[in-house]
PDB file of N, CA and C in Angstrom:
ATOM      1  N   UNK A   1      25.009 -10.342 -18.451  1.00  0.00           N
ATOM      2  CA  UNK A   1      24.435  -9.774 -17.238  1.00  0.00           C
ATOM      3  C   UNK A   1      22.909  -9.671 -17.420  1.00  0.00           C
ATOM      4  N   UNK A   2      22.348 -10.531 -16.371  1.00  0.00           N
ATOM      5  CA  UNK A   2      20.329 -10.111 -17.125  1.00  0.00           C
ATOM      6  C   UNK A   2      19.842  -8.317 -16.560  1.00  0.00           C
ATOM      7  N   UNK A   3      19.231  -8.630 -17.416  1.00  0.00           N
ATOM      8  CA  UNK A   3      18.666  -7.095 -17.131  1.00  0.00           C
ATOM      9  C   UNK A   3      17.654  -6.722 -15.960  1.00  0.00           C
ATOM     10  N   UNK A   4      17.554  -5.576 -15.573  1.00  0.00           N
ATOM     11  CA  UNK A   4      17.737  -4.890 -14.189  1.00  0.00           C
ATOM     12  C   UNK A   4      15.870  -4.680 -15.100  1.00  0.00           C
ATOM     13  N   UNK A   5      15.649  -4.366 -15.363  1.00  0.00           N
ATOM     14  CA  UNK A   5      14.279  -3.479 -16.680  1.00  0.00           C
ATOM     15  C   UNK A   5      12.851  -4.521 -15.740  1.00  0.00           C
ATOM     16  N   UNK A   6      12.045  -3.476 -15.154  1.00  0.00           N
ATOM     17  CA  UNK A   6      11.075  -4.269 -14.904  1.00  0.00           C
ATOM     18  C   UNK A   6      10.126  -5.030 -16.112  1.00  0.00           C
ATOM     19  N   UNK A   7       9.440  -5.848 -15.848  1.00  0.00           N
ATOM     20  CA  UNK A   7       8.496  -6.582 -17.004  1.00  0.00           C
ATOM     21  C   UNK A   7       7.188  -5.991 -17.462  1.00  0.00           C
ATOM     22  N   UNK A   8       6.839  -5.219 -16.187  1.00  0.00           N
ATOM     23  CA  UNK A   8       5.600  -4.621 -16.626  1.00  0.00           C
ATOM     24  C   UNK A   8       5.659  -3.273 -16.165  1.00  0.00           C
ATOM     25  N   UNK A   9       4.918  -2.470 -17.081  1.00  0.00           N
ATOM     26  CA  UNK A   9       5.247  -0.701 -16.828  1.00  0.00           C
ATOM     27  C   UNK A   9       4.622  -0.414 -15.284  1.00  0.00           C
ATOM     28  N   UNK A  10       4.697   0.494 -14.813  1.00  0.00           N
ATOM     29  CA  UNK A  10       3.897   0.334 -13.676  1.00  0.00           C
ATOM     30  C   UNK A  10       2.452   0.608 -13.473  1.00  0.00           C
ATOM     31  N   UNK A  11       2.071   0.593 -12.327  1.00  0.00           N
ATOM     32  CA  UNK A  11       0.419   0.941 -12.399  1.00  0.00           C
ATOM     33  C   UNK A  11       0.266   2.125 -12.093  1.00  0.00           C
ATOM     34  N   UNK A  12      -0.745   2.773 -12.560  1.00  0.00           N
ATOM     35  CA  UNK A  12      -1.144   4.580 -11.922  1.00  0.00           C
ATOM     36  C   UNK A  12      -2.353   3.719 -11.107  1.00  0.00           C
ATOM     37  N   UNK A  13      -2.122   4.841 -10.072  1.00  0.00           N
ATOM     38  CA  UNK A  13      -2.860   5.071  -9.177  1.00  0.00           C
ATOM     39  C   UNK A  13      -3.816   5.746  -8.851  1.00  0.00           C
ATOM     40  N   UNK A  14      -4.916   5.568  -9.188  1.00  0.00           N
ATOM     41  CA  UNK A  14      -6.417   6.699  -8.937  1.00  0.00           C
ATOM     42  C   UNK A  14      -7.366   6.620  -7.946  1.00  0.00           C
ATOM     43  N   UNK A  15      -8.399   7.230  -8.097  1.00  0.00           N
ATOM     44  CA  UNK A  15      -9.556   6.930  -7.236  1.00  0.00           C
ATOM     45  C   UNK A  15     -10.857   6.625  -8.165  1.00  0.00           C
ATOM     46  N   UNK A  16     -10.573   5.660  -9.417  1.00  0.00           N
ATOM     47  CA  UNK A  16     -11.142   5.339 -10.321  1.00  0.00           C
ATOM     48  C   UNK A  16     -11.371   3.466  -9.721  1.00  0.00           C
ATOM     49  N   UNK A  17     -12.230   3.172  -9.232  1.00  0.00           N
ATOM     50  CA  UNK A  17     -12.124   1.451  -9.425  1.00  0.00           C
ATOM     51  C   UNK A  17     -12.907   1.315  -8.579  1.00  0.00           C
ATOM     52  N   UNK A  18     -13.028  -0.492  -7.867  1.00  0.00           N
ATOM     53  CA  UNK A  18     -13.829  -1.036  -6.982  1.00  0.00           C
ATOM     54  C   UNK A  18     -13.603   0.024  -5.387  1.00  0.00           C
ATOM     55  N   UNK A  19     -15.022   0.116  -5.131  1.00  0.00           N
ATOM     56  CA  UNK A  19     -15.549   0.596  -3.861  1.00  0.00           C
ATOM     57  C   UNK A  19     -15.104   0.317  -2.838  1.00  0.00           C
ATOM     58  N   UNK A  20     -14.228  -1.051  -2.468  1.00  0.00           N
ATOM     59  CA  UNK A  20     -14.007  -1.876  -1.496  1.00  0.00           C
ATOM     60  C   UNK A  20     -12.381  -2.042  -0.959  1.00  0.00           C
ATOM     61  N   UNK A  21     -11.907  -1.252  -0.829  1.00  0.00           N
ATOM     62  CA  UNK A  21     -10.466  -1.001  -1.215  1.00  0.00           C
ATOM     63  C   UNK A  21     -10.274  -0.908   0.925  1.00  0.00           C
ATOM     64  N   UNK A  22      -9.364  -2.142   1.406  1.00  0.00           N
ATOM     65  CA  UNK A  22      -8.858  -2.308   2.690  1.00  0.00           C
ATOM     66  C   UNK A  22      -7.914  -2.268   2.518  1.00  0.00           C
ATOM     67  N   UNK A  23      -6.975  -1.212   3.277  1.00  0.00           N
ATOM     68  CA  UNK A  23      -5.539  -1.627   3.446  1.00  0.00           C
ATOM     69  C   UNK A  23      -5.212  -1.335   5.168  1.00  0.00           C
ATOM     70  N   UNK A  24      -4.128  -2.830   5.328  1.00  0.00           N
ATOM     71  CA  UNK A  24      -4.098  -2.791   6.880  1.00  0.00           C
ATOM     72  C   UNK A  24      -2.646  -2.828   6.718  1.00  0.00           C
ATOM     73  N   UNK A  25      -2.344  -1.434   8.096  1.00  0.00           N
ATOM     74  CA  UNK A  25      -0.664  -1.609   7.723  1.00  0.00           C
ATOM     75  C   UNK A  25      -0.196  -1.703   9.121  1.00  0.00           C
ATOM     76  N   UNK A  26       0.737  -1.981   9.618  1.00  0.00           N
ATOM     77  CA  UNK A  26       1.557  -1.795  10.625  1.00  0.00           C
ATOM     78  C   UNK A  26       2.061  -0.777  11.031  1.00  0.00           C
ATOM     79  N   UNK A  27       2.122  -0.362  12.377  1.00  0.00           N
ATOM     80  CA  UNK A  27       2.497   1.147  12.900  1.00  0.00           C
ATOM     81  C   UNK A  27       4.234   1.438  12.850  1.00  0.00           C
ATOM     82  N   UNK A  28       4.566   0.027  12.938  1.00  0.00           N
ATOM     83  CA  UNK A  28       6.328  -0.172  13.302  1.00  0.00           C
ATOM     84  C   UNK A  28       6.698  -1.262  12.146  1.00  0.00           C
ATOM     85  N   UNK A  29       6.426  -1.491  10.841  1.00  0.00           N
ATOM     86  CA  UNK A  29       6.868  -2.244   9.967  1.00  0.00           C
ATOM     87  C   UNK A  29       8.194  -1.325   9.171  1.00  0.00           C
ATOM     88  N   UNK A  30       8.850  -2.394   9.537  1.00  0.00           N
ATOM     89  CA  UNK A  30      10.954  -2.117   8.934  1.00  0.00           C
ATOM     90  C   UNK A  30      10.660  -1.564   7.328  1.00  0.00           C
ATOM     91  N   UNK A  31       9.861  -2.415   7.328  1.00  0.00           N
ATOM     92  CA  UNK A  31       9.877  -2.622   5.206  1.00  0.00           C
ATOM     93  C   UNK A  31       9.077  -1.023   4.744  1.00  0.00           C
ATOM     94  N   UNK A  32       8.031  -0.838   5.449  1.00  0.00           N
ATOM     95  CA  UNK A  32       6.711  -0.181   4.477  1.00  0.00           C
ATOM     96  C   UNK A  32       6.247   0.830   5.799  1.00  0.00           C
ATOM     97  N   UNK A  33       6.468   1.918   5.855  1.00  0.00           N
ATOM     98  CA  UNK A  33       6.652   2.327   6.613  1.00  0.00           C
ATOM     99  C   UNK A  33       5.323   3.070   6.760  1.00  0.00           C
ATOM    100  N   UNK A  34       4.199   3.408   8.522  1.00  0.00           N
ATOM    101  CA  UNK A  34       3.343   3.641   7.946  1.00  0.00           C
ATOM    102  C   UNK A  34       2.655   4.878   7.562  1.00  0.00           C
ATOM    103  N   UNK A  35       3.579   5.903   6.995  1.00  0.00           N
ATOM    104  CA  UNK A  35       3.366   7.137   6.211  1.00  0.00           C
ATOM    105  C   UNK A  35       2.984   6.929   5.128  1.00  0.00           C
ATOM    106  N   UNK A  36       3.303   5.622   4.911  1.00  0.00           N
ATOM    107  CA  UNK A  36       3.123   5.302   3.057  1.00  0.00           C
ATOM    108  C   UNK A  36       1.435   4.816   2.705  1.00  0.00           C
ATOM    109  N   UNK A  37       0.962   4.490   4.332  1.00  0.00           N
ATOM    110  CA  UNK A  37      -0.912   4.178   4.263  1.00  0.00           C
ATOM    111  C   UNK A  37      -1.399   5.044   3.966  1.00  0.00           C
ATOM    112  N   UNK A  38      -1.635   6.668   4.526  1.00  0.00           N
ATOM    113  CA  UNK A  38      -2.560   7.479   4.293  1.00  0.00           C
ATOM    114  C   UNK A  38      -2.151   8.079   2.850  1.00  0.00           C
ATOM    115  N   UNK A  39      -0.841   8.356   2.585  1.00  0.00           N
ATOM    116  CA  UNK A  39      -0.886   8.481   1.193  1.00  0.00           C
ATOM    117  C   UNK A  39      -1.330   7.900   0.006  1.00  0.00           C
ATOM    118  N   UNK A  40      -1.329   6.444   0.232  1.00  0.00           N
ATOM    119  CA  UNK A  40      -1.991   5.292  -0.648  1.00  0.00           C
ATOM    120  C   UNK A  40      -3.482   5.782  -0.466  1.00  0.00           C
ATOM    121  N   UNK A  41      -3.746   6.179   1.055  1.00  0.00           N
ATOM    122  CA  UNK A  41      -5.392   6.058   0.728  1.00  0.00           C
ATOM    123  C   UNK A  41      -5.847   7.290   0.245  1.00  0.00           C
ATOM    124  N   UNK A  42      -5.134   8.318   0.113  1.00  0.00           N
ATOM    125  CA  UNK A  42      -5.473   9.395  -0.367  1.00  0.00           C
ATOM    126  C   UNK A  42      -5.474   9.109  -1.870  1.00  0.00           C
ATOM    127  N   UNK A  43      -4.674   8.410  -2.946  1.00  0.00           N
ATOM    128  CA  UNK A  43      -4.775   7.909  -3.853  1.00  0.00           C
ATOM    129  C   UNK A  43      -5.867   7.524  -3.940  1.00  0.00           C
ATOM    130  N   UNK A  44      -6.023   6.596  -2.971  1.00  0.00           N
ATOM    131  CA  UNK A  44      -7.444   5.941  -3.888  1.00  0.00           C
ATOM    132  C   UNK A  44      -8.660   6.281  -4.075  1.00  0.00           C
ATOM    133  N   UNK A  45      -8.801   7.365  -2.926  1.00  0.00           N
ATOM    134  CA  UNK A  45      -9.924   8.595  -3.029  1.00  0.00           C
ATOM    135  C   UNK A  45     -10.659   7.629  -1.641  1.00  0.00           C
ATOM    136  N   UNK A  46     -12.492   8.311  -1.608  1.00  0.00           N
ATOM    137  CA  UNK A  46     -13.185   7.778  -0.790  1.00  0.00           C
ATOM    138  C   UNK A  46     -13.255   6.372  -0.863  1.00  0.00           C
ATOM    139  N   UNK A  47     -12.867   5.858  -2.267  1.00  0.00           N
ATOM    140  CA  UNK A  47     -13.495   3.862  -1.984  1.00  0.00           C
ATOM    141  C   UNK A  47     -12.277   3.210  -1.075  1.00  0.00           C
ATOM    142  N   UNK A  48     -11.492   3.539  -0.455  1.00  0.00           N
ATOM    143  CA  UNK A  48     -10.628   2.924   0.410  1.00  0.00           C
ATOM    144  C   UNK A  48     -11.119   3.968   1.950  1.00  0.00           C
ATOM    145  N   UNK A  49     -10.281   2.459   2.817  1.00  0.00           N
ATOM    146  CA  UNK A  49     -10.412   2.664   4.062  1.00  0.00           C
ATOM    147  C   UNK A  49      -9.008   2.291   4.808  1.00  0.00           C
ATOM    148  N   UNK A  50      -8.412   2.499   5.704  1.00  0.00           N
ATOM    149  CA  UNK A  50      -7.140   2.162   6.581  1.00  0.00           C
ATOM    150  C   UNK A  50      -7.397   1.925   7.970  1.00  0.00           C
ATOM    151  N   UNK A  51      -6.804   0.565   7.782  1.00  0.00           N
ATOM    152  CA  UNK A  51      -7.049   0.354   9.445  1.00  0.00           C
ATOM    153  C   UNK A  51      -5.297  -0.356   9.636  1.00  0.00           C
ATOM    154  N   UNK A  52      -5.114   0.618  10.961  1.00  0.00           N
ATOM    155  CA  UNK A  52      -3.705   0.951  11.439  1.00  0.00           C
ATOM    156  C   UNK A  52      -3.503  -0.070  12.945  1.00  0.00           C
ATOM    157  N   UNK A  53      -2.646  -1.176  12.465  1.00  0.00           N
ATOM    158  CA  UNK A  53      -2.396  -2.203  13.412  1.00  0.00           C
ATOM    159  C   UNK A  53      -1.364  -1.569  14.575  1.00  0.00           C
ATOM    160  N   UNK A  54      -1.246  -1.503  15.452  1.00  0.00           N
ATOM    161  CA  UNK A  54      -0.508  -1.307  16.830  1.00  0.00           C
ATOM    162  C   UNK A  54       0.840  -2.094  16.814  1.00  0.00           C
ATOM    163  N   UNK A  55       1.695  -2.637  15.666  1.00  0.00           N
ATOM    164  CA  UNK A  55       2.496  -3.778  15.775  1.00  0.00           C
ATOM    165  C   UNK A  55       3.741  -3.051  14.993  1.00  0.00           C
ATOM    166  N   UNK A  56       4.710  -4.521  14.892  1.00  0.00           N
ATOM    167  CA  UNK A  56       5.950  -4.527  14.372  1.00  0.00           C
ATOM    168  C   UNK A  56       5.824  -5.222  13.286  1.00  0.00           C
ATOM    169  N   UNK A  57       6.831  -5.669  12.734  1.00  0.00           N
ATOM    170  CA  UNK A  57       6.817  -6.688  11.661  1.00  0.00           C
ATOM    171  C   UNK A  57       6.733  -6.607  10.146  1.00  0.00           C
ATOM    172  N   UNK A  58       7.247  -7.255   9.518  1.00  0.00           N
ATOM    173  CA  UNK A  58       6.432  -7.276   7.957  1.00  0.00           C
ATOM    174  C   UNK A  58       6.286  -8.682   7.206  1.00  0.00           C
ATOM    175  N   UNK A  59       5.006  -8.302   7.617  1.00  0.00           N
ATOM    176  CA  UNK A  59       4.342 -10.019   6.645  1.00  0.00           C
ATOM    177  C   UNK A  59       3.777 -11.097   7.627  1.00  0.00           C
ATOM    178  N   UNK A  60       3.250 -12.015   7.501  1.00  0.00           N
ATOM    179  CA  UNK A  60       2.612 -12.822   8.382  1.00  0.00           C
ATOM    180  C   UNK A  60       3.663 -13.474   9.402  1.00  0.00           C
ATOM    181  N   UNK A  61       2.948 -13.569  10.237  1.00  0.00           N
ATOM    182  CA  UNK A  61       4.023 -13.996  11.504  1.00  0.00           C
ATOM    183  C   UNK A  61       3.226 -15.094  12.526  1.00  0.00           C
TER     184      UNK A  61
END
């Protein structure tokens, strides 16, 4: 049976890194829902920004 065990440990999340940090999410995406944006951007501190699409979907279309 192969193993279930991810390959790499995971990443922490800070507000330590590049200045330039965009994340664009969807208002109605099935997958990633978008409660999970402002929390991410609260992670990343001030160097991120969120811009909140009006749509459905997940992934290019």
């Amino acid at each position: 049976m192969p193993s279930t065990a991810p390959d790499e440990a995971p990443v922490r999340v800070t507000a330590k890194g590049p200045s330039n940090v965009l994340l664009v999410q969807n208002l109605r995406d099935p997958a990633t829902p978008y409660s999970g944006a402002p929390r991410m951007r609260e992670a990343l501190g001030s160097r991120a920004r969120v811009v909140a699409v009006d749509s459905g979907g997940h992934g290019p279309t």
